[in-house]
PDBML (XML) file of the C-alpha atoms, coordinates in Angstrom:
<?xml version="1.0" encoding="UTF-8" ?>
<PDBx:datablock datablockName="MODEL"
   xmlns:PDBx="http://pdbml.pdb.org/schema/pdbx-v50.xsd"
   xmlns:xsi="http://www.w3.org/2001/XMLSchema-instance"
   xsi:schemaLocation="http://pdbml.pdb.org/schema/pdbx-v50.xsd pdbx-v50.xsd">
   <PDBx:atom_siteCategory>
      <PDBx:atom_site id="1">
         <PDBx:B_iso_or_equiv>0.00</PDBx:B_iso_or_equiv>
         <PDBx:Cartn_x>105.482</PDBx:Cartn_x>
         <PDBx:Cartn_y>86.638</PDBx:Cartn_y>
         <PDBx:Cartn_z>89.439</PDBx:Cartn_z>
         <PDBx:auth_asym_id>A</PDBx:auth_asym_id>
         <PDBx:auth_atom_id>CA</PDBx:auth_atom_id>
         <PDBx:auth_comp_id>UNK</PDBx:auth_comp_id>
         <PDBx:auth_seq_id>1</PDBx:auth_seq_id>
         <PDBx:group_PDB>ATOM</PDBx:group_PDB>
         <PDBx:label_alt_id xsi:nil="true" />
         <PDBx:label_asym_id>A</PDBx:label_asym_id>
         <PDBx:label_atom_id>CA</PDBx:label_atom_id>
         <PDBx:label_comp_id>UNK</PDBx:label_comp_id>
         <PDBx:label_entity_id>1</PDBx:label_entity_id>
         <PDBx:label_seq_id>1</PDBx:label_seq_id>
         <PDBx:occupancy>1.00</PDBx:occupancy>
         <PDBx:pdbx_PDB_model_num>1</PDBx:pdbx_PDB_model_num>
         <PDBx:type_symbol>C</PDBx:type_symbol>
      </PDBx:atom_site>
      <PDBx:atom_site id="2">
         <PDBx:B_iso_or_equiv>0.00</PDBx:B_iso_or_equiv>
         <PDBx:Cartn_x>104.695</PDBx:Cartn_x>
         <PDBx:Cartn_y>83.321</PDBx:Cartn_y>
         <PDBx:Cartn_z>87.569</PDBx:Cartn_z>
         <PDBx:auth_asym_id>A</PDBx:auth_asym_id>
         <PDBx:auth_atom_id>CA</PDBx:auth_atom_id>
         <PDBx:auth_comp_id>UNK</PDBx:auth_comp_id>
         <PDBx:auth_seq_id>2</PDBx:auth_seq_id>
         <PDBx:group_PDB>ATOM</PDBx:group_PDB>
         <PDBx:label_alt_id xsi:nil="true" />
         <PDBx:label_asym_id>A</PDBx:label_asym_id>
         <PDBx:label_atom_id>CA</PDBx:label_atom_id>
         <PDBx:label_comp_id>UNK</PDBx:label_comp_id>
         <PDBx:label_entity_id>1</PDBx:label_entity_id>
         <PDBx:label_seq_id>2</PDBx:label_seq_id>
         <PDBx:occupancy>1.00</PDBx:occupancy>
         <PDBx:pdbx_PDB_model_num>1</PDBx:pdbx_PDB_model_num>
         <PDBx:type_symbol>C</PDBx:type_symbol>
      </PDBx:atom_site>
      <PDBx:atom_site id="3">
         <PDBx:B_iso_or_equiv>0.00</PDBx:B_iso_or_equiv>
         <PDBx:Cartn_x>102.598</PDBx:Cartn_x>
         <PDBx:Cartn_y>82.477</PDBx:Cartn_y>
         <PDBx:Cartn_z>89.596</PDBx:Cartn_z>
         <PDBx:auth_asym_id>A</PDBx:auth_asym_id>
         <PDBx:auth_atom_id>CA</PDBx:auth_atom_id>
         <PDBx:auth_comp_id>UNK</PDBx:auth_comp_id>
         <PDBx:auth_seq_id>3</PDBx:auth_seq_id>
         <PDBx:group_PDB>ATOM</PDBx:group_PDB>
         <PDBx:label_alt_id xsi:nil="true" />
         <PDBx:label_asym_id>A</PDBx:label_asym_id>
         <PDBx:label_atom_id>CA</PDBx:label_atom_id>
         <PDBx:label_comp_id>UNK</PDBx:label_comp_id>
         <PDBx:label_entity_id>1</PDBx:label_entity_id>
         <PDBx:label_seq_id>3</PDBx:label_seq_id>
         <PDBx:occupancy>1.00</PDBx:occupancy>
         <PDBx:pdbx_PDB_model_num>1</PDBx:pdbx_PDB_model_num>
         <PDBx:type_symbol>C</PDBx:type_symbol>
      </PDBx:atom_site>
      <PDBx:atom_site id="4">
         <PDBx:B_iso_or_equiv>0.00</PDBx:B_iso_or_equiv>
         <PDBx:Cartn_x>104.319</PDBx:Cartn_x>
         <PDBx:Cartn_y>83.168</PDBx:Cartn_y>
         <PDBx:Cartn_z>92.968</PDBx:Cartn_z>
         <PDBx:auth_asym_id>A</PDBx:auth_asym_id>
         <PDBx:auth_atom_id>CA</PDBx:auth_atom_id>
         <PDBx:auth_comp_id>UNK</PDBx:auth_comp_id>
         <PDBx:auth_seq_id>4</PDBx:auth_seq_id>
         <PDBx:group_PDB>ATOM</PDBx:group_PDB>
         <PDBx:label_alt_id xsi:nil="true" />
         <PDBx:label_asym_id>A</PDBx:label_asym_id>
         <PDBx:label_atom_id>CA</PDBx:label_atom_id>
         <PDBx:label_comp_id>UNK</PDBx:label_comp_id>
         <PDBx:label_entity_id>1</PDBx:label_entity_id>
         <PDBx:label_seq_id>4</PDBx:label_seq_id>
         <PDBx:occupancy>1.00</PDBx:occupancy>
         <PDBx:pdbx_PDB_model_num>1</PDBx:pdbx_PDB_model_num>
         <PDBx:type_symbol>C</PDBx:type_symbol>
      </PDBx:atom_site>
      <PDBx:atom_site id="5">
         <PDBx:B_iso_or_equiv>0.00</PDBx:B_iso_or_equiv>
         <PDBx:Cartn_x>102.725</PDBx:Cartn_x>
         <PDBx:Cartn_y>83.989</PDBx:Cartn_y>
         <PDBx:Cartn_z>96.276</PDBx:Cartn_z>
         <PDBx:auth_asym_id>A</PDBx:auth_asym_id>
         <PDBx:auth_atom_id>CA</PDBx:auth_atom_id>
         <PDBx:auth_comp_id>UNK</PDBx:auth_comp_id>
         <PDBx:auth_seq_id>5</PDBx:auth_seq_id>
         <PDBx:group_PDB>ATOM</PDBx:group_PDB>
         <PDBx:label_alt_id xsi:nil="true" />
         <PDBx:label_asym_id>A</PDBx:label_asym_id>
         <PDBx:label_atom_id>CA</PDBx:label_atom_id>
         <PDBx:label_comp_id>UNK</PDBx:label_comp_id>
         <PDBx:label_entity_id>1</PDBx:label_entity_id>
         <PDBx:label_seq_id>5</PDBx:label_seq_id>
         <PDBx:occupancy>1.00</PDBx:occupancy>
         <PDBx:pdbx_PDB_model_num>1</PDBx:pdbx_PDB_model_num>
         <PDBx:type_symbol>C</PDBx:type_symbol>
      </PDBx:atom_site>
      <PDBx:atom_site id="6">
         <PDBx:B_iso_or_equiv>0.00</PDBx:B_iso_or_equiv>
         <PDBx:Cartn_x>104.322</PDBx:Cartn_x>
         <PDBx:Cartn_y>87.348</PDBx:Cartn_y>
         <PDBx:Cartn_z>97.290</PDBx:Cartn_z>
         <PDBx:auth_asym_id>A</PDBx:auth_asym_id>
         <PDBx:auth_atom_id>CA</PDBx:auth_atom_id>
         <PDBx:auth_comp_id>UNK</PDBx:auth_comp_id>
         <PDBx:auth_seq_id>6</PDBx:auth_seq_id>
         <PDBx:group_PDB>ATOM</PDBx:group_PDB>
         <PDBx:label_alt_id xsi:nil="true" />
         <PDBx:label_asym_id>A</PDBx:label_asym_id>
         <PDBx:label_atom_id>CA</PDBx:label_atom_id>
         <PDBx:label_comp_id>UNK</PDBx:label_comp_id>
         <PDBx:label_entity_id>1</PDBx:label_entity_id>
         <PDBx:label_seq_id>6</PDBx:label_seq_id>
         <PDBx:occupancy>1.00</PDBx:occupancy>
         <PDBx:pdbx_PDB_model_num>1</PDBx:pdbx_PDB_model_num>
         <PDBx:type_symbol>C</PDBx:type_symbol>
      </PDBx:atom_site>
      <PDBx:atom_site id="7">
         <PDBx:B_iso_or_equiv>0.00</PDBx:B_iso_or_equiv>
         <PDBx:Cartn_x>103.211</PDBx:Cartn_x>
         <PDBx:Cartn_y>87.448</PDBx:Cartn_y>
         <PDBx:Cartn_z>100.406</PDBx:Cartn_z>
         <PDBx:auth_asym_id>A</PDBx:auth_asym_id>
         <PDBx:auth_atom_id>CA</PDBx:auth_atom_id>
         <PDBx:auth_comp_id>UNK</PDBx:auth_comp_id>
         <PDBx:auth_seq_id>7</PDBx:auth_seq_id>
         <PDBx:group_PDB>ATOM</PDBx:group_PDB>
         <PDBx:label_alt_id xsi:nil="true" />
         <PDBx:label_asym_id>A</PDBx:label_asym_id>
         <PDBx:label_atom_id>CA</PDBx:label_atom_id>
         <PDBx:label_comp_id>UNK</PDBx:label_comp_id>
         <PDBx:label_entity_id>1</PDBx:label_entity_id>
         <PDBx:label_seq_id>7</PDBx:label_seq_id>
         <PDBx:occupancy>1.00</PDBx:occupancy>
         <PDBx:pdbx_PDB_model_num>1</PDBx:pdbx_PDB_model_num>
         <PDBx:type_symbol>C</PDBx:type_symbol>
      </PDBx:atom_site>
      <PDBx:atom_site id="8">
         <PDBx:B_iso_or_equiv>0.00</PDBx:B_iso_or_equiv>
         <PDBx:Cartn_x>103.917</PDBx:Cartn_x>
         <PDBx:Cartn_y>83.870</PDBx:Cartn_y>
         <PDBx:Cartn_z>101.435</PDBx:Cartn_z>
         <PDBx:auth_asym_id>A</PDBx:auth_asym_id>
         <PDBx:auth_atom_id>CA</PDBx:auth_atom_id>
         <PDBx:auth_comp_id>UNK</PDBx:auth_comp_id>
         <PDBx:auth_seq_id>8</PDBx:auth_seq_id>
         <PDBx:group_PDB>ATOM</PDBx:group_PDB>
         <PDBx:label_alt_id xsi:nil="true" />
         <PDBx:label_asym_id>A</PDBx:label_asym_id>
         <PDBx:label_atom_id>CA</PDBx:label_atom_id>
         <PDBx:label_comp_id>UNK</PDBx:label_comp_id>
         <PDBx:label_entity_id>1</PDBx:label_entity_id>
         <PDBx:label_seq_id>8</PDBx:label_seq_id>
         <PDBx:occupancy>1.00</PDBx:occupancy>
         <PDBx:pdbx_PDB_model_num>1</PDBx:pdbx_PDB_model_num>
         <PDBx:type_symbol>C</PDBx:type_symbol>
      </PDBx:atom_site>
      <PDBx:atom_site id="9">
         <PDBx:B_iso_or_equiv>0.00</PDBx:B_iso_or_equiv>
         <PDBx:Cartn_x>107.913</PDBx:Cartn_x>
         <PDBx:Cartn_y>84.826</PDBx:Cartn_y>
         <PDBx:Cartn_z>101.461</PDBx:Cartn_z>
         <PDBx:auth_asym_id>A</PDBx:auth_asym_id>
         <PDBx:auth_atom_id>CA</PDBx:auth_atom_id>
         <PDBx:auth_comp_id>UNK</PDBx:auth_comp_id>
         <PDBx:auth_seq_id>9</PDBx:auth_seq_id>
         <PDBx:group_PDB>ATOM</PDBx:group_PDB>
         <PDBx:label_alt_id xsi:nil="true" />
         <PDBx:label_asym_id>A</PDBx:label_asym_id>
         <PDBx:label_atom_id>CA</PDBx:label_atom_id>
         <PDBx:label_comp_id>UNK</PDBx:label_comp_id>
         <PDBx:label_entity_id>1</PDBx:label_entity_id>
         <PDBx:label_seq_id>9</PDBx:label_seq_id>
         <PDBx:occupancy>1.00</PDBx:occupancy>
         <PDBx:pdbx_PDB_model_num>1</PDBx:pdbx_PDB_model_num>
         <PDBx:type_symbol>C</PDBx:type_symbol>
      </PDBx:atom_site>
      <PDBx:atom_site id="10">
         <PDBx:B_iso_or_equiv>0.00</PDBx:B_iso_or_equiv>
         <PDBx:Cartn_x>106.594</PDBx:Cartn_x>
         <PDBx:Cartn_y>88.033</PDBx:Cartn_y>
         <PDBx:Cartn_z>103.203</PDBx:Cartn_z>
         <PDBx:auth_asym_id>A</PDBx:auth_asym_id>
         <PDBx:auth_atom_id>CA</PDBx:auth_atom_id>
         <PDBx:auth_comp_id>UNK</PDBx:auth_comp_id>
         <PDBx:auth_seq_id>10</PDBx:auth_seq_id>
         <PDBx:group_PDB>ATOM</PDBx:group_PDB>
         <PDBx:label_alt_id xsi:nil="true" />
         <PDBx:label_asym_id>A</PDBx:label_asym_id>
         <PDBx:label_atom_id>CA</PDBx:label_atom_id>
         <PDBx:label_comp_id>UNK</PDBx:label_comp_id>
         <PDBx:label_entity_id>1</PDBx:label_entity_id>
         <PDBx:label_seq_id>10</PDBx:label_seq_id>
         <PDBx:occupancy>1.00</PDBx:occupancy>
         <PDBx:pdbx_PDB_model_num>1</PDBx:pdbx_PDB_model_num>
         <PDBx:type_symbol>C</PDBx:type_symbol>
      </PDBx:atom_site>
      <PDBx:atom_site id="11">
         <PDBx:B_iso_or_equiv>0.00</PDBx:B_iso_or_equiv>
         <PDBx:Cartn_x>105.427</PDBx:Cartn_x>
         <PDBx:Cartn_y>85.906</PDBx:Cartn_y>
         <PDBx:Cartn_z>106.256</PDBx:Cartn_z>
         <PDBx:auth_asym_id>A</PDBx:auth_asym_id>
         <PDBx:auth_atom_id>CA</PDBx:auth_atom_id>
         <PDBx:auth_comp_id>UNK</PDBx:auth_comp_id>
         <PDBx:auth_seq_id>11</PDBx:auth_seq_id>
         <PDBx:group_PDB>ATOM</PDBx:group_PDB>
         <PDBx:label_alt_id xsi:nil="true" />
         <PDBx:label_asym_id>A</PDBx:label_asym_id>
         <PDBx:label_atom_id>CA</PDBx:label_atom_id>
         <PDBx:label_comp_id>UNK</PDBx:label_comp_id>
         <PDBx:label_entity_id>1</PDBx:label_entity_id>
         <PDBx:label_seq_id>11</PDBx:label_seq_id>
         <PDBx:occupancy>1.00</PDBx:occupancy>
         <PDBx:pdbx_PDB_model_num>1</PDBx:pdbx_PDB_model_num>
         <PDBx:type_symbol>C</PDBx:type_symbol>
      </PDBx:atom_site>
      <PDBx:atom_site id="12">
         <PDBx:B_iso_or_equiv>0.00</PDBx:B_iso_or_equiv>
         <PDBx:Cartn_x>108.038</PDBx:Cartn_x>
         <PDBx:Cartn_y>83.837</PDBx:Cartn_y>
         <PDBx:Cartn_z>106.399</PDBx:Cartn_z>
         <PDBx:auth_asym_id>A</PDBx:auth_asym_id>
         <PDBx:auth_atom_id>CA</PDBx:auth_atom_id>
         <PDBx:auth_comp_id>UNK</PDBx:auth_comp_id>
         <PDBx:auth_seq_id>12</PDBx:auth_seq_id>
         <PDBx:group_PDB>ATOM</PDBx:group_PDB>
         <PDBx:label_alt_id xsi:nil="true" />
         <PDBx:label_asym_id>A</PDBx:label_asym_id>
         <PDBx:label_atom_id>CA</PDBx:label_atom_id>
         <PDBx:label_comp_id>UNK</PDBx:label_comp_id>
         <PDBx:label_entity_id>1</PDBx:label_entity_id>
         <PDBx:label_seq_id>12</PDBx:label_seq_id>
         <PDBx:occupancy>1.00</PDBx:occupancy>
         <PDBx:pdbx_PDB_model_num>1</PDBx:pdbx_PDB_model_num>
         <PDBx:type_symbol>C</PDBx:type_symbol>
      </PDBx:atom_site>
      <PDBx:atom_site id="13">
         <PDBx:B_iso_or_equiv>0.00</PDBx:B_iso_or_equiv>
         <PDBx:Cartn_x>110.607</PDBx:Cartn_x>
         <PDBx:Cartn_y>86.711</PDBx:Cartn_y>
         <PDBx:Cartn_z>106.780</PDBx:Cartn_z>
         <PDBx:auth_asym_id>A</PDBx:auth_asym_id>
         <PDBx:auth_atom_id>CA</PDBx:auth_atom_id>
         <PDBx:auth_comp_id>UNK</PDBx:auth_comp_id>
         <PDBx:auth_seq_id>13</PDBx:auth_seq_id>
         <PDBx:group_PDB>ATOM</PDBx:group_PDB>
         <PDBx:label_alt_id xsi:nil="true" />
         <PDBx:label_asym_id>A</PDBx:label_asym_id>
         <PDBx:label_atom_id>CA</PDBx:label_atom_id>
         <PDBx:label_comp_id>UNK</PDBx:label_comp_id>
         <PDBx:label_entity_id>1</PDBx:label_entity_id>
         <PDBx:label_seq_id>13</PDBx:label_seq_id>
         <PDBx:occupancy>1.00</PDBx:occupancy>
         <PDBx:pdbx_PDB_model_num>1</PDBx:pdbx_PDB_model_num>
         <PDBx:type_symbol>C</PDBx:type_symbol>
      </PDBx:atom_site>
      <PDBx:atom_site id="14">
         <PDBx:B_iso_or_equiv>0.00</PDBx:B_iso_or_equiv>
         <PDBx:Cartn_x>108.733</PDBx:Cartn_x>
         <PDBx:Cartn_y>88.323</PDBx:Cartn_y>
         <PDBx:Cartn_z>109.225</PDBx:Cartn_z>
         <PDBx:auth_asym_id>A</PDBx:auth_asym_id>
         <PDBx:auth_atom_id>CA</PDBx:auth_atom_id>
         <PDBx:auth_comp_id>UNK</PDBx:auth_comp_id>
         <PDBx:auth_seq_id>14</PDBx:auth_seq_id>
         <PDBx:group_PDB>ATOM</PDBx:group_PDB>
         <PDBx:label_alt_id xsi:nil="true" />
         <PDBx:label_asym_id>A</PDBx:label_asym_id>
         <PDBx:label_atom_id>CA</PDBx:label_atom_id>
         <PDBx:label_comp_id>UNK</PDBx:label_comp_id>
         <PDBx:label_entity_id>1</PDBx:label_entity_id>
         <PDBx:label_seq_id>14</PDBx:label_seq_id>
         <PDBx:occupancy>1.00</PDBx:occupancy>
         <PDBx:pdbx_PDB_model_num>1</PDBx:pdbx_PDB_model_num>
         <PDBx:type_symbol>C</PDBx:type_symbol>
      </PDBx:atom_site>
      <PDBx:atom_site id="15">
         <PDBx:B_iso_or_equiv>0.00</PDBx:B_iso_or_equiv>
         <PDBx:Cartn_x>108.713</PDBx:Cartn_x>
         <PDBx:Cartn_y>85.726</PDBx:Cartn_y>
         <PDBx:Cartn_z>111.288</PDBx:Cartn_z>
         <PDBx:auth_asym_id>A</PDBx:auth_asym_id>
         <PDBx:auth_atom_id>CA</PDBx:auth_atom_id>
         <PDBx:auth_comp_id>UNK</PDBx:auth_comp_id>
         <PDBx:auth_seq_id>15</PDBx:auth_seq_id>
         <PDBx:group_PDB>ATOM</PDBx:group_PDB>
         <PDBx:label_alt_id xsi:nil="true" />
         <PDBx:label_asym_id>A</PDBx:label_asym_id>
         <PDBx:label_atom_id>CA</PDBx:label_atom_id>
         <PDBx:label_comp_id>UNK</PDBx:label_comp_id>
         <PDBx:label_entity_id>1</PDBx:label_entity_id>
         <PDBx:label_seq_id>15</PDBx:label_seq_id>
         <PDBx:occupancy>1.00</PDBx:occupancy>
         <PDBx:pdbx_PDB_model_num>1</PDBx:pdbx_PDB_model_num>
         <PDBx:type_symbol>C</PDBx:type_symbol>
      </PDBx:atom_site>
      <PDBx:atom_site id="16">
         <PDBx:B_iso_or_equiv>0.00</PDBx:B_iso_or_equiv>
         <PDBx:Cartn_x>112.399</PDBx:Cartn_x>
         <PDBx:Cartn_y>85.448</PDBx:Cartn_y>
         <PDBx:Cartn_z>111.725</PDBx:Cartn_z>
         <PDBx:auth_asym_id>A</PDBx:auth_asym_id>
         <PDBx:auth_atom_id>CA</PDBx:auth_atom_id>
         <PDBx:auth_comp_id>UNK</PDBx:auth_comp_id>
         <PDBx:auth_seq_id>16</PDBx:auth_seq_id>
         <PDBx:group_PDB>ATOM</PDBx:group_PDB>
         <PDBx:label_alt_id xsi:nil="true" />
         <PDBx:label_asym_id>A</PDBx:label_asym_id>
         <PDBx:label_atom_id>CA</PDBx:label_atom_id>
         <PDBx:label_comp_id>UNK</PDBx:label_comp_id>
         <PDBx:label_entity_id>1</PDBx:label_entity_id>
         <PDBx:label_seq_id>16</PDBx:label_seq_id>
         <PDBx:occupancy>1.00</PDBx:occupancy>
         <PDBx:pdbx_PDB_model_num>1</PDBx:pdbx_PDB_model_num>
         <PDBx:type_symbol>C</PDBx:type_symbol>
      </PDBx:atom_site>
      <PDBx:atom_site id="17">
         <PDBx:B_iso_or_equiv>0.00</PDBx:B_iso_or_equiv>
         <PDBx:Cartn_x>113.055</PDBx:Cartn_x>
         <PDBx:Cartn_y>89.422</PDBx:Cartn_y>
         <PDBx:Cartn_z>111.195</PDBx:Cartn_z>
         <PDBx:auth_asym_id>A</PDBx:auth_asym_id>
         <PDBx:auth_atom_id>CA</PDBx:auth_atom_id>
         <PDBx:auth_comp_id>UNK</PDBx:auth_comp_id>
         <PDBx:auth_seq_id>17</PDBx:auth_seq_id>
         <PDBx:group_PDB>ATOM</PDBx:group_PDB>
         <PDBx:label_alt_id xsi:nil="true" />
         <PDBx:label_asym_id>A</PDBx:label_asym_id>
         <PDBx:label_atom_id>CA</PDBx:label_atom_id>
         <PDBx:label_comp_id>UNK</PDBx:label_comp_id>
         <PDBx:label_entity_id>1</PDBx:label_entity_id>
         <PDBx:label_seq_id>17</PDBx:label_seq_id>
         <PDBx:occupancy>1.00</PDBx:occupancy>
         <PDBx:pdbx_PDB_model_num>1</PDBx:pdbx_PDB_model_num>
         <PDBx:type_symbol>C</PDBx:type_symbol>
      </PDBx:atom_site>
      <PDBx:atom_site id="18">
         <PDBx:B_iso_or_equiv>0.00</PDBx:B_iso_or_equiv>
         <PDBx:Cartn_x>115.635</PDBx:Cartn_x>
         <PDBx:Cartn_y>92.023</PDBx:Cartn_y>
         <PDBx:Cartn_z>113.529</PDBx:Cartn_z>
         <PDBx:auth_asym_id>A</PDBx:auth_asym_id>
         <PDBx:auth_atom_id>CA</PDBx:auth_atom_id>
         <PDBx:auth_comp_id>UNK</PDBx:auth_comp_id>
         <PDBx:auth_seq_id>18</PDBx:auth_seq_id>
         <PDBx:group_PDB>ATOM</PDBx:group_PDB>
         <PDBx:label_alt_id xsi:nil="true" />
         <PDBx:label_asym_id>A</PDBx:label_asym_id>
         <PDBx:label_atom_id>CA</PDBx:label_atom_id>
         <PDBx:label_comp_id>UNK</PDBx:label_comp_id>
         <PDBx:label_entity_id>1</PDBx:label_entity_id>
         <PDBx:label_seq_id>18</PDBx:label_seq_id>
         <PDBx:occupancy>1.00</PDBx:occupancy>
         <PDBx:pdbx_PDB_model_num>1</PDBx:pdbx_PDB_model_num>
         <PDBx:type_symbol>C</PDBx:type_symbol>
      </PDBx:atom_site>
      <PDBx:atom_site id="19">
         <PDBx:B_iso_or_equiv>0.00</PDBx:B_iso_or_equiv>
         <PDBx:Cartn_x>113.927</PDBx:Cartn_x>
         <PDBx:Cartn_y>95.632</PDBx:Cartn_y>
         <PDBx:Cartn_z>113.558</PDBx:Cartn_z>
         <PDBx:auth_asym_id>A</PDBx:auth_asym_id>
         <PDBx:auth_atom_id>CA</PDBx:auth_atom_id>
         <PDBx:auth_comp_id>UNK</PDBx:auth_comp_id>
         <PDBx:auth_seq_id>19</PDBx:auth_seq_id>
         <PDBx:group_PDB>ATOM</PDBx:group_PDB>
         <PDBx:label_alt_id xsi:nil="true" />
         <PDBx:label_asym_id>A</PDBx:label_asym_id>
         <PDBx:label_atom_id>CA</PDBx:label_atom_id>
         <PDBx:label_comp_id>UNK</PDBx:label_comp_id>
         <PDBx:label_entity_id>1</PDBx:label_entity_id>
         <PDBx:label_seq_id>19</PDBx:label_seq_id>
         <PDBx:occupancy>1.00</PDBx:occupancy>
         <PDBx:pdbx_PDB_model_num>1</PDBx:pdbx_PDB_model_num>
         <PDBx:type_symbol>C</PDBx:type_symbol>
      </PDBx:atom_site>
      <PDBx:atom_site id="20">
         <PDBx:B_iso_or_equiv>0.00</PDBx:B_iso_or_equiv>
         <PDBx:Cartn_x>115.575</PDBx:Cartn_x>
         <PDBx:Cartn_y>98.726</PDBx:Cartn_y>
         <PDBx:Cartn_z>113.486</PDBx:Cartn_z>
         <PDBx:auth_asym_id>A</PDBx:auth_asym_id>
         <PDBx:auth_atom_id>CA</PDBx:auth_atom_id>
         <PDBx:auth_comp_id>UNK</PDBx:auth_comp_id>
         <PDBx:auth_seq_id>20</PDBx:auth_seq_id>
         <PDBx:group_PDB>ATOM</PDBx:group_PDB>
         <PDBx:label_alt_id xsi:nil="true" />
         <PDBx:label_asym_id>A</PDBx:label_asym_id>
         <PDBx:label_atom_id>CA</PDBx:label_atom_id>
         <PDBx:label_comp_id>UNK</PDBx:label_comp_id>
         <PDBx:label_entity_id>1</PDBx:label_entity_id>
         <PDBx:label_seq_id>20</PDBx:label_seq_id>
         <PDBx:occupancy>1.00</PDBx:occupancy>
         <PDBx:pdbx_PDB_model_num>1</PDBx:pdbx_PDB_model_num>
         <PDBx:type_symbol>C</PDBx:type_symbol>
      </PDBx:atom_site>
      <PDBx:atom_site id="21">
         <PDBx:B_iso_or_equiv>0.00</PDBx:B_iso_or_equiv>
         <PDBx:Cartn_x>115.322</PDBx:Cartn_x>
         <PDBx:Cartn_y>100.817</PDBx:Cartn_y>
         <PDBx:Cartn_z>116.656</PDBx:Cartn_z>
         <PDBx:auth_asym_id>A</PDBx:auth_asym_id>
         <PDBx:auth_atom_id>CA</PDBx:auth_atom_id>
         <PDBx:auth_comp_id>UNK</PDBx:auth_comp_id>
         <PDBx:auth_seq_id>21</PDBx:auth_seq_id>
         <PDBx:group_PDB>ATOM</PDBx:group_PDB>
         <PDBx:label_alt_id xsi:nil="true" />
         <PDBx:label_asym_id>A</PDBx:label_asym_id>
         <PDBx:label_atom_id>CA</PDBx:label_atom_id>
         <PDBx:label_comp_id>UNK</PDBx:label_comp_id>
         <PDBx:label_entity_id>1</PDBx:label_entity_id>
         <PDBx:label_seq_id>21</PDBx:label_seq_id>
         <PDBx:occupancy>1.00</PDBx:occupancy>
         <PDBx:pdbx_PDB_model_num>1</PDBx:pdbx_PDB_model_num>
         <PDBx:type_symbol>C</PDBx:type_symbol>
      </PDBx:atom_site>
      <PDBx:atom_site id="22">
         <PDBx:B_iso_or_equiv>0.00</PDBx:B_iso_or_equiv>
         <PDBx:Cartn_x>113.559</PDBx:Cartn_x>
         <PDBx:Cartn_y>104.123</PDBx:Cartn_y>
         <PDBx:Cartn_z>115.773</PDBx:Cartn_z>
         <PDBx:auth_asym_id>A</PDBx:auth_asym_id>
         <PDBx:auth_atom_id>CA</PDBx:auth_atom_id>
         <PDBx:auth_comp_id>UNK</PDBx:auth_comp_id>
         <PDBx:auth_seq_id>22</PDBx:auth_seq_id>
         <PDBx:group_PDB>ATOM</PDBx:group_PDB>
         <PDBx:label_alt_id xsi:nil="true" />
         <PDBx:label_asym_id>A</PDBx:label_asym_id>
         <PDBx:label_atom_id>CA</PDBx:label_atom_id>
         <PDBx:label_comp_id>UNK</PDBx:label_comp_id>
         <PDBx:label_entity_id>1</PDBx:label_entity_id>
         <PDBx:label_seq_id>22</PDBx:label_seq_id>
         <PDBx:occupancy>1.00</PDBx:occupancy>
         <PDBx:pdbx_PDB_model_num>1</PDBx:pdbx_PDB_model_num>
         <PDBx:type_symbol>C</PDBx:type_symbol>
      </PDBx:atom_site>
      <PDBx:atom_site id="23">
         <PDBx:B_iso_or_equiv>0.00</PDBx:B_iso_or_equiv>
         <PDBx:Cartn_x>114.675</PDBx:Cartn_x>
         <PDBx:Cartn_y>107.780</PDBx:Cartn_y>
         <PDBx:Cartn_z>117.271</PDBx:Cartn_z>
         <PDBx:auth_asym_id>A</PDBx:auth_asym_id>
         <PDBx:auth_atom_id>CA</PDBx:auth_atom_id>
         <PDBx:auth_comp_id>UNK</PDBx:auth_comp_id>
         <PDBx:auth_seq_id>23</PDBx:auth_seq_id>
         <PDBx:group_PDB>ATOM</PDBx:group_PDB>
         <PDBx:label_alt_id xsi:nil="true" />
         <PDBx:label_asym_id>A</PDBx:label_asym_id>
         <PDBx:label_atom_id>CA</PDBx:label_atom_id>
         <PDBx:label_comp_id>UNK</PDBx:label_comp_id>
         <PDBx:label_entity_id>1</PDBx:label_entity_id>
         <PDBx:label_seq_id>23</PDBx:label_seq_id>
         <PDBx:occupancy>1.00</PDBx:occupancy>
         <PDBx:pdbx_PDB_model_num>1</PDBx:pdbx_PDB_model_num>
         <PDBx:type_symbol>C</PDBx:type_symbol>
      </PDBx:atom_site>
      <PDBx:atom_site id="24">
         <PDBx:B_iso_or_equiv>0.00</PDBx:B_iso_or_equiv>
         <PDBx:Cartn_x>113.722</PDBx:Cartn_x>
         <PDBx:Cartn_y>111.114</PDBx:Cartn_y>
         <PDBx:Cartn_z>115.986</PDBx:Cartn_z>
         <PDBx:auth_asym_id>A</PDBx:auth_asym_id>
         <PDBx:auth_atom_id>CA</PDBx:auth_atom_id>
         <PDBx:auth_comp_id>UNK</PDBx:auth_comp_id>
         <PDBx:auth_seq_id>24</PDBx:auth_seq_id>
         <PDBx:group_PDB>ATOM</PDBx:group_PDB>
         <PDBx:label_alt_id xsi:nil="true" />
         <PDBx:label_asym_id>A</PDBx:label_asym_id>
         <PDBx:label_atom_id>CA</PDBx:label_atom_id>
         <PDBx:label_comp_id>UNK</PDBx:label_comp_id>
         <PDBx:label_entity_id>1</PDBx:label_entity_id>
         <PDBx:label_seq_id>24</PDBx:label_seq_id>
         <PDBx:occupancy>1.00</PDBx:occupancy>
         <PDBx:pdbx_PDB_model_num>1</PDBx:pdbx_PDB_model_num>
         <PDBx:type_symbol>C</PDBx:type_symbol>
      </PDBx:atom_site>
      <PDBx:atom_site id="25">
         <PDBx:B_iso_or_equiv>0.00</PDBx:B_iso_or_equiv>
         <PDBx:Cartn_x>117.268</PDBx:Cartn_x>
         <PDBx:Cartn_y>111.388</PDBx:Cartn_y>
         <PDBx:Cartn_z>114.913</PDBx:Cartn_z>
         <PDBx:auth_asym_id>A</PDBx:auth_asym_id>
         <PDBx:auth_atom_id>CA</PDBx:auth_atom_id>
         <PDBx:auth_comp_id>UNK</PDBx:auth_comp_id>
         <PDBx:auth_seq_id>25</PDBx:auth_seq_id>
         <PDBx:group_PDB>ATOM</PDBx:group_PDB>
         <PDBx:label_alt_id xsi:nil="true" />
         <PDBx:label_asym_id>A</PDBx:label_asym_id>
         <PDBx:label_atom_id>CA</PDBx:label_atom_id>
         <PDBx:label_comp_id>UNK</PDBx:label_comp_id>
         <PDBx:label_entity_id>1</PDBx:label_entity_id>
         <PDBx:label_seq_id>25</PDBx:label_seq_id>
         <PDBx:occupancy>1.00</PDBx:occupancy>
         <PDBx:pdbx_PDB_model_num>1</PDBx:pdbx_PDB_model_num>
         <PDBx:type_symbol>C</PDBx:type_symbol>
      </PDBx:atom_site>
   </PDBx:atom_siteCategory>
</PDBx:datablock>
């Protein structure tokens, strides 16, 4: 990734993330 950290931006979004609601539907 030219030298990008993946996982940095990984973090960050997870931080500020909505999940979905699961169901066995």
């Amino acid at each position: 990734y030219g030298g990008q950290d993946p996982g940095a931006v990984d973090i960050t979004v997870q931080h500020g993330a909505y999940e979905e609601t699961g169901s066995p539907s």
